[in-house]
Structure formats: structure tokens, C-alpha cells
C-alpha atoms as a PDB file:
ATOM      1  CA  UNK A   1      88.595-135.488 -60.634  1.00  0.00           C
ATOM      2  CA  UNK A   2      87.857-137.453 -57.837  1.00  0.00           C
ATOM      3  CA  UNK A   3      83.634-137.427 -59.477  1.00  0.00           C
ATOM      4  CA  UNK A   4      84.870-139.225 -62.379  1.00  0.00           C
ATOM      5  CA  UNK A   5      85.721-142.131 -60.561  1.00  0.00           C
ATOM      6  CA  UNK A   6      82.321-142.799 -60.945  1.00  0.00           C
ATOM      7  CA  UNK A   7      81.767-143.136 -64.595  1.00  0.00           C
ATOM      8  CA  UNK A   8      83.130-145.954 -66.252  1.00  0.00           C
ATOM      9  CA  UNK A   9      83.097-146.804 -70.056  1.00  0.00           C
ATOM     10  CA  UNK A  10      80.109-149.039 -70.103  1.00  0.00           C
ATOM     11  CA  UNK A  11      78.536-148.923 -66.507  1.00  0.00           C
ATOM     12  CA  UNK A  12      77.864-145.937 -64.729  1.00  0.00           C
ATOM     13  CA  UNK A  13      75.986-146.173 -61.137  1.00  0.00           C
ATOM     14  CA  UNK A  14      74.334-142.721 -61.007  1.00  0.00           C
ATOM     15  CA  UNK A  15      72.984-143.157 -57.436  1.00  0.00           C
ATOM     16  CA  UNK A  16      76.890-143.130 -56.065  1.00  0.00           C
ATOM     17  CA  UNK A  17      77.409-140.375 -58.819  1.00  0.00           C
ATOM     18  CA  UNK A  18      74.633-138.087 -57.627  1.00  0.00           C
ATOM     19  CA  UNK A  19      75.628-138.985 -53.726  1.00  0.00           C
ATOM     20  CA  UNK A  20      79.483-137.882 -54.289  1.00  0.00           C
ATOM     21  CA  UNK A  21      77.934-134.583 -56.378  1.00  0.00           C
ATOM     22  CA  UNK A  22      75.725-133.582 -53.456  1.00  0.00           C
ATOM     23  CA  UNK A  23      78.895-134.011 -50.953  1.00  0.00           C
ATOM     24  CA  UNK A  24      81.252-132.375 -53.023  1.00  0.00           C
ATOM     25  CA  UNK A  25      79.139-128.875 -53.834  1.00  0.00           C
ATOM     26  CA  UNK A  26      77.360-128.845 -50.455  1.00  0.00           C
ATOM     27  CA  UNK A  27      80.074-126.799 -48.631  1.00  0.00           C
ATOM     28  CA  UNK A  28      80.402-124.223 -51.448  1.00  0.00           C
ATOM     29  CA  UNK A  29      76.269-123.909 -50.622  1.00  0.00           C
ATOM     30  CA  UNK A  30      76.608-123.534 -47.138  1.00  0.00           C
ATOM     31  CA  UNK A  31      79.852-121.127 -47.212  1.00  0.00           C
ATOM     32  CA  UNK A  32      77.670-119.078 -49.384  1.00  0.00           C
ATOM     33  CA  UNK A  33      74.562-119.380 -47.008  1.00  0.00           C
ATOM     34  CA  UNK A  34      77.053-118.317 -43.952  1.00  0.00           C
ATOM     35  CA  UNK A  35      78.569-115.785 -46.033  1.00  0.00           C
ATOM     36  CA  UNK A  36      75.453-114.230 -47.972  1.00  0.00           C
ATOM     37  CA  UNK A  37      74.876-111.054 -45.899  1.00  0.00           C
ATOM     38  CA  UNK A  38      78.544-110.176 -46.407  1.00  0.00           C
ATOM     39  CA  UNK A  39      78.550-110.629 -50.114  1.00  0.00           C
ATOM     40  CA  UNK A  40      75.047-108.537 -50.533  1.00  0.00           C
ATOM     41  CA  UNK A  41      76.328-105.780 -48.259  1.00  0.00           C
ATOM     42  CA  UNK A  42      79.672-105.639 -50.764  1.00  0.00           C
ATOM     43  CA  UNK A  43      77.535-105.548 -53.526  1.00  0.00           C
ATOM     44  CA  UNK A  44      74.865-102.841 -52.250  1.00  0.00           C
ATOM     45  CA  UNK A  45      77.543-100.582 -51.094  1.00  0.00           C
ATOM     46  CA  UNK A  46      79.829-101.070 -54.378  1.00  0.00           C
ATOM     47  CA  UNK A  47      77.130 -99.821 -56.775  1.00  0.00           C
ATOM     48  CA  UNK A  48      76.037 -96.699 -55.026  1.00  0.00           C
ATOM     49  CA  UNK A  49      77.547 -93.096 -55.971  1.00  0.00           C
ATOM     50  CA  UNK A  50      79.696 -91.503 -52.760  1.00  0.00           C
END
């Protein structure tokens, strides 16, 4: 919501857009980098038979 502050009806300044896009999905990235070993190990052990 906050993203679409950007945008106006007949202006749009992409440089802030791209700059407040880049902020906003850069901790999901890095959670994911932290995170990465745990979600391959759930994944490796999930598809293997007992």
C-alpha cells in the first residue's frame, strides 16, 4: 500500500518507485538467505521414504 504512494495519475517518478521496491523486498531476500539451509534441509528430508 504504502508503494503506491508513488504512482500518481499523470506523473510517476520511477527512481523513488524502484528505491521504495528495493527497501521493501530486501528483508524477505535476506531472511531467506539467513534461513536457506533450514528450508533445503526441510525439503531434502520431507521427500525421502523412512
Amino acid at each position: 500500500m504504502g508503494i503506491r504512494f508513488f504512482q500518481s495519475l499523470y506523473q510517476t517518478d520511477y527512481g523513488t518507485l524502484m528505491a521504495a521496491s528495493c527497501l521493501t523486498v530486501a528483508p524477505v531476500i535476506l531472511l531467506f538467505l539467513v534461513a536457506q539451509k533450514f528450508f533445503v534441509q526441510g525439503i531434502a528430508t520431507t521427500g525421502g521414504k523412512a
